[in-house]
PDB file of N, CA and C in Angstrom:
ATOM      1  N   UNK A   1       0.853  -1.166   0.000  1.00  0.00           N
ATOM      2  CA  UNK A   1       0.000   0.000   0.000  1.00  0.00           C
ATOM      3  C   UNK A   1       0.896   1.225   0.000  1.00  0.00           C
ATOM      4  N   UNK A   2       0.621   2.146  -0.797  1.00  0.00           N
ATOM      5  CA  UNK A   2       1.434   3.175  -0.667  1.00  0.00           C
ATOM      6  C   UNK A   2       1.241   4.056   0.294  1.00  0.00           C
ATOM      7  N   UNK A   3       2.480   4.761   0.841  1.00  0.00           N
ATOM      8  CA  UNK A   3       2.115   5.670   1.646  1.00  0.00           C
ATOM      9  C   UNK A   3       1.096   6.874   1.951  1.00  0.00           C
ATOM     10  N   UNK A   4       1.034   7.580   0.611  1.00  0.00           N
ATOM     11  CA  UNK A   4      -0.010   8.055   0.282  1.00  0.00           C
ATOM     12  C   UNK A   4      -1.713   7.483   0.791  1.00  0.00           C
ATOM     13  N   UNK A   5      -1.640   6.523   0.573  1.00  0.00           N
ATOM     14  CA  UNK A   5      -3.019   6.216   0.682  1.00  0.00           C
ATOM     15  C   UNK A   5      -3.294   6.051   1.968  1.00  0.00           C
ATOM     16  N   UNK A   6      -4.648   6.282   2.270  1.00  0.00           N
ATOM     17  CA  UNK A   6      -5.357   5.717   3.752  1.00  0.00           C
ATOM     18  C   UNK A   6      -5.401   4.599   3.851  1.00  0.00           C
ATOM     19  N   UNK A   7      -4.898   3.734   5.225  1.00  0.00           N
ATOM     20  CA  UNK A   7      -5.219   2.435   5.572  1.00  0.00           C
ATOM     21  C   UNK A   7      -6.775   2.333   5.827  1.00  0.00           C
ATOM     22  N   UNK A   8      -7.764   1.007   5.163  1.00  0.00           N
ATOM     23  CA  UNK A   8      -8.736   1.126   5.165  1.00  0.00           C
ATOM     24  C   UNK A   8      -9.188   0.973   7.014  1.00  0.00           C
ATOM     25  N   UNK A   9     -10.681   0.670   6.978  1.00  0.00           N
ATOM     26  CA  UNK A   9     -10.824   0.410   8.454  1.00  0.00           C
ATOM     27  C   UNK A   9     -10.836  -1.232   8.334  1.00  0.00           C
ATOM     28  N   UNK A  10     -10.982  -1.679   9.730  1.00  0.00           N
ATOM     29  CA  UNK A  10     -10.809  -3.433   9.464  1.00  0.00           C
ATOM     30  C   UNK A  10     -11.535  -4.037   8.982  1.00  0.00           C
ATOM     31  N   UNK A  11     -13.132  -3.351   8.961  1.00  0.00           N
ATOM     32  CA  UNK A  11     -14.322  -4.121   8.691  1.00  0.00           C
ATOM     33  C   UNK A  11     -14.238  -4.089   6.838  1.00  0.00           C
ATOM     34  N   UNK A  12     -14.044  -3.041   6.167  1.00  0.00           N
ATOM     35  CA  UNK A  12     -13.670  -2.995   4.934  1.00  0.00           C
ATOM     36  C   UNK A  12     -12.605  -3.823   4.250  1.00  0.00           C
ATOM     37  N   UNK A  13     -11.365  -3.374   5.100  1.00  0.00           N
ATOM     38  CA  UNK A  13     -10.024  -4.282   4.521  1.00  0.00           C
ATOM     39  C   UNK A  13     -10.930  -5.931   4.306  1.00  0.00           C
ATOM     40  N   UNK A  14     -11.838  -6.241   6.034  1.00  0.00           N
ATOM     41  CA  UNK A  14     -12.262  -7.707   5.663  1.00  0.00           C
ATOM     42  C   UNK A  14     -12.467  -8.241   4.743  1.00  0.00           C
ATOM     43  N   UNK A  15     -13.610  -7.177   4.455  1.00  0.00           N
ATOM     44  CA  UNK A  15     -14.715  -7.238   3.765  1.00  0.00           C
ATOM     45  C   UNK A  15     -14.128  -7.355   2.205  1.00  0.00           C
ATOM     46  N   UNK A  16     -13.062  -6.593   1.967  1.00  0.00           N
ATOM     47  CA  UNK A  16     -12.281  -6.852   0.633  1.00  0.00           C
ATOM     48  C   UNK A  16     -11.665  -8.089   0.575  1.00  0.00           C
ATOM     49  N   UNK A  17     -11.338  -8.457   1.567  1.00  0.00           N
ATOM     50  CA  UNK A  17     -10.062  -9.836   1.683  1.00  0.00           C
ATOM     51  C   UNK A  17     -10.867 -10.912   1.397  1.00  0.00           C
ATOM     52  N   UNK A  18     -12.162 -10.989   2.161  1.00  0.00           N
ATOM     53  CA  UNK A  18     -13.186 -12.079   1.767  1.00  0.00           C
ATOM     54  C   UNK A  18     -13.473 -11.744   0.178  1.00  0.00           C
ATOM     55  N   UNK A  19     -13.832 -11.415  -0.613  1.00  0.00           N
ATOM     56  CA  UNK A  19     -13.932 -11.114  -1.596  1.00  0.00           C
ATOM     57  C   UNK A  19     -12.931 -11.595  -2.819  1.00  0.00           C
ATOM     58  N   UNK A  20     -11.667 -10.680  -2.499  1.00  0.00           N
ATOM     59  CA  UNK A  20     -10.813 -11.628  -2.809  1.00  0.00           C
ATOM     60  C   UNK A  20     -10.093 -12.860  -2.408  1.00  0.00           C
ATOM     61  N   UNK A  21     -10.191 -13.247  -1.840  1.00  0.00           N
ATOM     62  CA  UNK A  21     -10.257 -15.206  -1.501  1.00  0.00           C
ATOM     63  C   UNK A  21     -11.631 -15.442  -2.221  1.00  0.00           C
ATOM     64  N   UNK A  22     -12.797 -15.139  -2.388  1.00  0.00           N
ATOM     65  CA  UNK A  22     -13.847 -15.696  -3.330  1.00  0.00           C
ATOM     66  C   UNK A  22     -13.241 -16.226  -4.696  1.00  0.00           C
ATOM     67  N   UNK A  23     -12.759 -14.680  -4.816  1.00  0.00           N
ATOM     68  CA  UNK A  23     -12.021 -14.538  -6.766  1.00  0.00           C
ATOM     69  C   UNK A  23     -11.441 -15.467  -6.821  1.00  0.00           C
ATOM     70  N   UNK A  24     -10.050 -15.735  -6.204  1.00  0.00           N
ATOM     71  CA  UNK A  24      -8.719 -16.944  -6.469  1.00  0.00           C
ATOM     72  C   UNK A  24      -9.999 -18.074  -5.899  1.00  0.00           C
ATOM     73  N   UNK A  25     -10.367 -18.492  -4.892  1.00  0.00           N
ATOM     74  CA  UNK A  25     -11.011 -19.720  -4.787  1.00  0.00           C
ATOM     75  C   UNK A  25     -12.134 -20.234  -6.142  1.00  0.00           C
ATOM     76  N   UNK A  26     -12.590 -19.005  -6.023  1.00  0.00           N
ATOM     77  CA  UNK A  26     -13.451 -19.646  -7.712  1.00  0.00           C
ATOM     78  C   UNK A  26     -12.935 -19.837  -9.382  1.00  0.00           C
ATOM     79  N   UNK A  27     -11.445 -19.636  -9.094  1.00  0.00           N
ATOM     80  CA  UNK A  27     -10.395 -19.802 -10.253  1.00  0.00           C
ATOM     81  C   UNK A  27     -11.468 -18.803 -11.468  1.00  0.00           C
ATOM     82  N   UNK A  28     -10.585 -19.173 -13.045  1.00  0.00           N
ATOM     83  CA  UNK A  28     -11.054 -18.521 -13.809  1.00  0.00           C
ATOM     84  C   UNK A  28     -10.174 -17.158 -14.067  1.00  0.00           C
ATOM     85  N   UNK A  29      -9.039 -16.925 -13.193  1.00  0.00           N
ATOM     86  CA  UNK A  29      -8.561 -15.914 -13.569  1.00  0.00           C
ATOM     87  C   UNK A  29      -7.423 -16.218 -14.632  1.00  0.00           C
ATOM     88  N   UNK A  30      -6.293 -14.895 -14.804  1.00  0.00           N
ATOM     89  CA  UNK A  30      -5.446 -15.335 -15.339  1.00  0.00           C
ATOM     90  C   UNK A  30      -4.401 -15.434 -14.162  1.00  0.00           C
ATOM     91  N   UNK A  31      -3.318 -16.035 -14.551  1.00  0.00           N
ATOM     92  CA  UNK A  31      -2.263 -15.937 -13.887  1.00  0.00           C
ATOM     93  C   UNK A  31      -1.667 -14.940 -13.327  1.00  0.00           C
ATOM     94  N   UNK A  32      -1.702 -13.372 -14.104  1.00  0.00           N
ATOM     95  CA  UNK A  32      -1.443 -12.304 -13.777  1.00  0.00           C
ATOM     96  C   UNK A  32      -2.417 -11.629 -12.759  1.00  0.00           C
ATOM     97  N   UNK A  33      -3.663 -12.294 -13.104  1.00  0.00           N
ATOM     98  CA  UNK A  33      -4.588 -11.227 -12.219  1.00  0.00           C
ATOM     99  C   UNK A  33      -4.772 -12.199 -10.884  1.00  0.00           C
ATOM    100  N   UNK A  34      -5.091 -13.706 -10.991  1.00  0.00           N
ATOM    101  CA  UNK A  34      -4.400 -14.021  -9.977  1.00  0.00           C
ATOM    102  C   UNK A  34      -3.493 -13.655  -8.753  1.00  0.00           C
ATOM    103  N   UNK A  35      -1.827 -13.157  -9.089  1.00  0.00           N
ATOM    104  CA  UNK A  35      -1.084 -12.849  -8.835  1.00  0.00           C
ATOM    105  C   UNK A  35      -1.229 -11.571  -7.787  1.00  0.00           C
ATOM    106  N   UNK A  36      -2.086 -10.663  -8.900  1.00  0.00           N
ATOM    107  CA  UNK A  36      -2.488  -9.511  -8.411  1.00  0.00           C
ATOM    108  C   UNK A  36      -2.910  -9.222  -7.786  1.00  0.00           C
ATOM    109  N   UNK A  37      -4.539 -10.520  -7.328  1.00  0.00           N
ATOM    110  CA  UNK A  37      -5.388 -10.796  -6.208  1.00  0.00           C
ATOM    111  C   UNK A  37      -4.978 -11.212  -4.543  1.00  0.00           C
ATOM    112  N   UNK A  38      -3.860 -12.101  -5.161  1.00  0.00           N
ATOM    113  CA  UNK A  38      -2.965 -12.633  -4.128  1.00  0.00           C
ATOM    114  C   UNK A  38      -2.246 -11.718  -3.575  1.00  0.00           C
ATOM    115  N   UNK A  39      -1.792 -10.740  -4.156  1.00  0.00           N
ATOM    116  CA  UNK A  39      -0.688  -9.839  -3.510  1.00  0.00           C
ATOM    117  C   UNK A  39      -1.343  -8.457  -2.792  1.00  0.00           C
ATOM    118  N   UNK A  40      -2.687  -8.351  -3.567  1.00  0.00           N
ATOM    119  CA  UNK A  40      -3.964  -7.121  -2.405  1.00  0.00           C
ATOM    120  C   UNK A  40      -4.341  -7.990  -1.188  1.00  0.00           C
ATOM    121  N   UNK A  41      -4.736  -9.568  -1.460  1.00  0.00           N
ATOM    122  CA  UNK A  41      -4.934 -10.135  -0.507  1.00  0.00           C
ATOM    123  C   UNK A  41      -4.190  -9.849   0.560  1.00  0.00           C
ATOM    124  N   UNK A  42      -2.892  -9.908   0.367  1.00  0.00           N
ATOM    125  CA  UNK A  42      -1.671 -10.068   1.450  1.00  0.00           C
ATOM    126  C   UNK A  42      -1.366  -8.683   2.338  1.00  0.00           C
ATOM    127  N   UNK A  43      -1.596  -7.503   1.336  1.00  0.00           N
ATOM    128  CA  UNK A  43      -1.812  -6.348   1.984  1.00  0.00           C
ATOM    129  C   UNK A  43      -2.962  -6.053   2.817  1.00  0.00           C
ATOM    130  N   UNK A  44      -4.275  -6.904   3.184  1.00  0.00           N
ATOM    131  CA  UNK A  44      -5.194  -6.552   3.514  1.00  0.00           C
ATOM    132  C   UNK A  44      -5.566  -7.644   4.676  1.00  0.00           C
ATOM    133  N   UNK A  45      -4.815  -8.675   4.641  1.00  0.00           N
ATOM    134  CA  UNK A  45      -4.434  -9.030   5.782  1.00  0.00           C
ATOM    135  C   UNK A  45      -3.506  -8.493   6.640  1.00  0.00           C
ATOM    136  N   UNK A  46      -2.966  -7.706   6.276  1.00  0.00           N
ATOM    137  CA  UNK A  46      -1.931  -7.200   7.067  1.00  0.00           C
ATOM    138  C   UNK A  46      -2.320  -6.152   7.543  1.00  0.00           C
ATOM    139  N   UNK A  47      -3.312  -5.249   6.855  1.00  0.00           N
ATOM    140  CA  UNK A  47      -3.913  -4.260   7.540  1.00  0.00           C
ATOM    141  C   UNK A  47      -4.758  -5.019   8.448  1.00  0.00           C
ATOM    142  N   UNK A  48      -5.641  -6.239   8.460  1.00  0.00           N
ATOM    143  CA  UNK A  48      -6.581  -6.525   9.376  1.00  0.00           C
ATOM    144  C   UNK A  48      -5.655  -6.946  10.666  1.00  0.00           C
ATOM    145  N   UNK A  49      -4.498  -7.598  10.337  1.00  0.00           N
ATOM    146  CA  UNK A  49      -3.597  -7.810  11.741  1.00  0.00           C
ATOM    147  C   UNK A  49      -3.112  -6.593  12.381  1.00  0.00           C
ATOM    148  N   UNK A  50      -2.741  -5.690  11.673  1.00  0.00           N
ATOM    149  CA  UNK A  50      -2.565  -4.225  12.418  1.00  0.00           C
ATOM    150  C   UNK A  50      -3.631  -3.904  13.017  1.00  0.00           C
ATOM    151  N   UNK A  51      -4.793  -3.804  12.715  1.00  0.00           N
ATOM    152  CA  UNK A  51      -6.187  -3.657  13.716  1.00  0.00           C
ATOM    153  C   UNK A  51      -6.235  -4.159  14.895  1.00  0.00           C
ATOM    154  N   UNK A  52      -6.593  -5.651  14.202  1.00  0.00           N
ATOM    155  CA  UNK A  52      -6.681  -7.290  15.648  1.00  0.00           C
ATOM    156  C   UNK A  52      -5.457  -6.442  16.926  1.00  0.00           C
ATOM    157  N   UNK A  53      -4.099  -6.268  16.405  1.00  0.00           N
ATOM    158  CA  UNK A  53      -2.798  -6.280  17.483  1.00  0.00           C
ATOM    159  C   UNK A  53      -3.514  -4.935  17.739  1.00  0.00           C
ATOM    160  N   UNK A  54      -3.433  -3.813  17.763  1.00  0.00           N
ATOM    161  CA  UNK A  54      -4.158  -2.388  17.985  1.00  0.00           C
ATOM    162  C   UNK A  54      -4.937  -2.917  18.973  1.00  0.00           C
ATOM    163  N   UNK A  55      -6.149  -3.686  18.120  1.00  0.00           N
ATOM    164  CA  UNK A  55      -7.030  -3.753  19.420  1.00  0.00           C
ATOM    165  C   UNK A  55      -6.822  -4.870  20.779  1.00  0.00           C
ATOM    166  N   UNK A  56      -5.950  -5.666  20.450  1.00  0.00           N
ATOM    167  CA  UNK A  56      -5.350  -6.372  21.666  1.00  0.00           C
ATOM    168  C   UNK A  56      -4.602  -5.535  22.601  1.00  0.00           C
ATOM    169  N   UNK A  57      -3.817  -4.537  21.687  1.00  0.00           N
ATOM    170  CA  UNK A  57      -3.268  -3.434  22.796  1.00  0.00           C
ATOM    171  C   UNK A  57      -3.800  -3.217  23.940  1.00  0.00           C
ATOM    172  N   UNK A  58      -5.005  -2.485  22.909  1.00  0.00           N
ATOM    173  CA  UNK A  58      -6.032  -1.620  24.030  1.00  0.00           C
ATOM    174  C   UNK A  58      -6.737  -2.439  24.803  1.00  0.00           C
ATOM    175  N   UNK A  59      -7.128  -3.793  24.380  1.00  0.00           N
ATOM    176  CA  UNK A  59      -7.569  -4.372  25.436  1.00  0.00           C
ATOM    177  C   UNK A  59      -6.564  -4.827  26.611  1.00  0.00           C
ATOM    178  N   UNK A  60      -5.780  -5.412  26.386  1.00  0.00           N
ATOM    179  CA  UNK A  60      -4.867  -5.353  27.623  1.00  0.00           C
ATOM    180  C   UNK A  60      -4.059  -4.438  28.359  1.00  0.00           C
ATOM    181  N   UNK A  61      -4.269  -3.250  27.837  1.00  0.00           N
ATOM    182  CA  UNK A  61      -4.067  -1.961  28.820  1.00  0.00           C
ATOM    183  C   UNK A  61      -5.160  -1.540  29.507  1.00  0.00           C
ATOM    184  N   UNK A  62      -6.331  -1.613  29.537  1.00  0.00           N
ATOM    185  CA  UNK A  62      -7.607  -1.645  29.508  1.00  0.00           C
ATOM    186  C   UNK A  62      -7.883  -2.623  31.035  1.00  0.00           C
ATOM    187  N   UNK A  63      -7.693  -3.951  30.519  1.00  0.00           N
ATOM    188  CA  UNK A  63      -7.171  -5.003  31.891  1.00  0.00           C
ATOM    189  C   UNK A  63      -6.176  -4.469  33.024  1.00  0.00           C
ATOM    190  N   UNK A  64      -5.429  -4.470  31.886  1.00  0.00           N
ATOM    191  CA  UNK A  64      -3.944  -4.385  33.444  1.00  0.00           C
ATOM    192  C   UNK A  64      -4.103  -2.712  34.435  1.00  0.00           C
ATOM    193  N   UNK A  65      -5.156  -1.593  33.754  1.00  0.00           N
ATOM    194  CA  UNK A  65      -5.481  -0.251  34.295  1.00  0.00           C
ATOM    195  C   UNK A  65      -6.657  -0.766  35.047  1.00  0.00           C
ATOM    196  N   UNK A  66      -7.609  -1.700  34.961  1.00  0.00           N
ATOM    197  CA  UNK A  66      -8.556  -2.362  35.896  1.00  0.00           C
ATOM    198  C   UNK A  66      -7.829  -3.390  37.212  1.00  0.00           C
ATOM    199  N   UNK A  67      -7.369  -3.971  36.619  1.00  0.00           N
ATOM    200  CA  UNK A  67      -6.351  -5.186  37.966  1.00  0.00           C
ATOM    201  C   UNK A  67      -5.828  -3.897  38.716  1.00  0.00           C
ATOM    202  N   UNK A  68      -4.830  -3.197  37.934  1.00  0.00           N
ATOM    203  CA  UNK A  68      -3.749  -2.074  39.146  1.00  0.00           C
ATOM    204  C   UNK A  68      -4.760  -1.898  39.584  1.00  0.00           C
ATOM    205  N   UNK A  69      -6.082  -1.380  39.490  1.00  0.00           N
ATOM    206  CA  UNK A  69      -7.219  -0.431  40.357  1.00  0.00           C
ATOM    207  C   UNK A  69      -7.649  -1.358  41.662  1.00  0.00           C
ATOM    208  N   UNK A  70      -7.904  -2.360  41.229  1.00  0.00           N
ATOM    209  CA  UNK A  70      -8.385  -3.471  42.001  1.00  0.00           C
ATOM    210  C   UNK A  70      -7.549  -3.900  43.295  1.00  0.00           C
ATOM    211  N   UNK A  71      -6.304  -3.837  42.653  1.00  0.00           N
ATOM    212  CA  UNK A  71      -5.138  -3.846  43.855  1.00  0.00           C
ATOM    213  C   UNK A  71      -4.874  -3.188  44.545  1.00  0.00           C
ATOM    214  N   UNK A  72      -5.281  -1.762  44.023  1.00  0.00           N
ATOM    215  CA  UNK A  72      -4.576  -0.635  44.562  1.00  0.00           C
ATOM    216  C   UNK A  72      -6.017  -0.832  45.539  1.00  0.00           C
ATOM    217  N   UNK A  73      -6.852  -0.869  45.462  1.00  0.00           N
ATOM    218  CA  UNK A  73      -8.042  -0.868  46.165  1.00  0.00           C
ATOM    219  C   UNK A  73      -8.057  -1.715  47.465  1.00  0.00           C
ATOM    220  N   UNK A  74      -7.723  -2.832  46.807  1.00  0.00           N
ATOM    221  CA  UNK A  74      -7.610  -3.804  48.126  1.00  0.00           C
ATOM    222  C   UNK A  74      -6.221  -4.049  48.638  1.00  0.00           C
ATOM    223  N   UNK A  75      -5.494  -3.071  48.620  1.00  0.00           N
ATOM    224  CA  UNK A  75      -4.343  -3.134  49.162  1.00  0.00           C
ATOM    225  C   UNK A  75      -4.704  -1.513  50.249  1.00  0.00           C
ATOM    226  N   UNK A  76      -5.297  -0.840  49.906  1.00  0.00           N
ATOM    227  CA  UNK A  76      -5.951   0.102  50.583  1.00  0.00           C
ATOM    228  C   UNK A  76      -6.986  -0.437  52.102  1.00  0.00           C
ATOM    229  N   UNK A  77      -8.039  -1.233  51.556  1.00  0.00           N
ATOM    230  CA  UNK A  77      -8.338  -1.930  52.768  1.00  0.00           C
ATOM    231  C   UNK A  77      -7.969  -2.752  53.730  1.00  0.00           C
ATOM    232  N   UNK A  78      -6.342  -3.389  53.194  1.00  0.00           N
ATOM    233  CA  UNK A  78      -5.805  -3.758  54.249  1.00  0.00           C
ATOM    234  C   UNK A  78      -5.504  -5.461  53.621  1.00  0.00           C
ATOM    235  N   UNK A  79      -5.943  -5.804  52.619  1.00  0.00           N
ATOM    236  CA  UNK A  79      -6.915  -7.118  52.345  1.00  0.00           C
ATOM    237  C   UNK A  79      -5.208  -7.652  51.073  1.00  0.00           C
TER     238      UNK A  79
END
């Protein structure tokens, strides 16, 4: 993807990636466009794993800012 361009959002990138896995799974292409399919594919998984890890981030900062609270809490009561 070029720099220039906007990374899509995840639900789109999906939504393209399924699409193309339709194309190559239902053959009929050429070899070139094939190729071509395969190689957007690969970029658009990679945007959907940049999402997934993003949002694993935030979820486990999310956790570990709830646990510290929890501790800090019951380390306050004595407990």
């Amino acid at each position: 993807m070029a720099e220039t361009e906007t990374a899509p959002g995840y639900e789109q990138a999906r939504d393209e990636l399924i699409e193309v896995v339709r194309k190559l799974e239902a053959g009929g292409t050429s070899l070139e466009d094939s190729l071509a399919l395969w190689e957007r594919g690969e970029e658009l998984a990679t945007v959907c794993r940049h999402w997934l890890e993003g949002a694993r981030a935030r979820l486990d900062s999310a956790l570990a800012a709830r646990d510290g609270a929890t501790e800090d809490a019951e380390g306050a009561r004595g407990e």
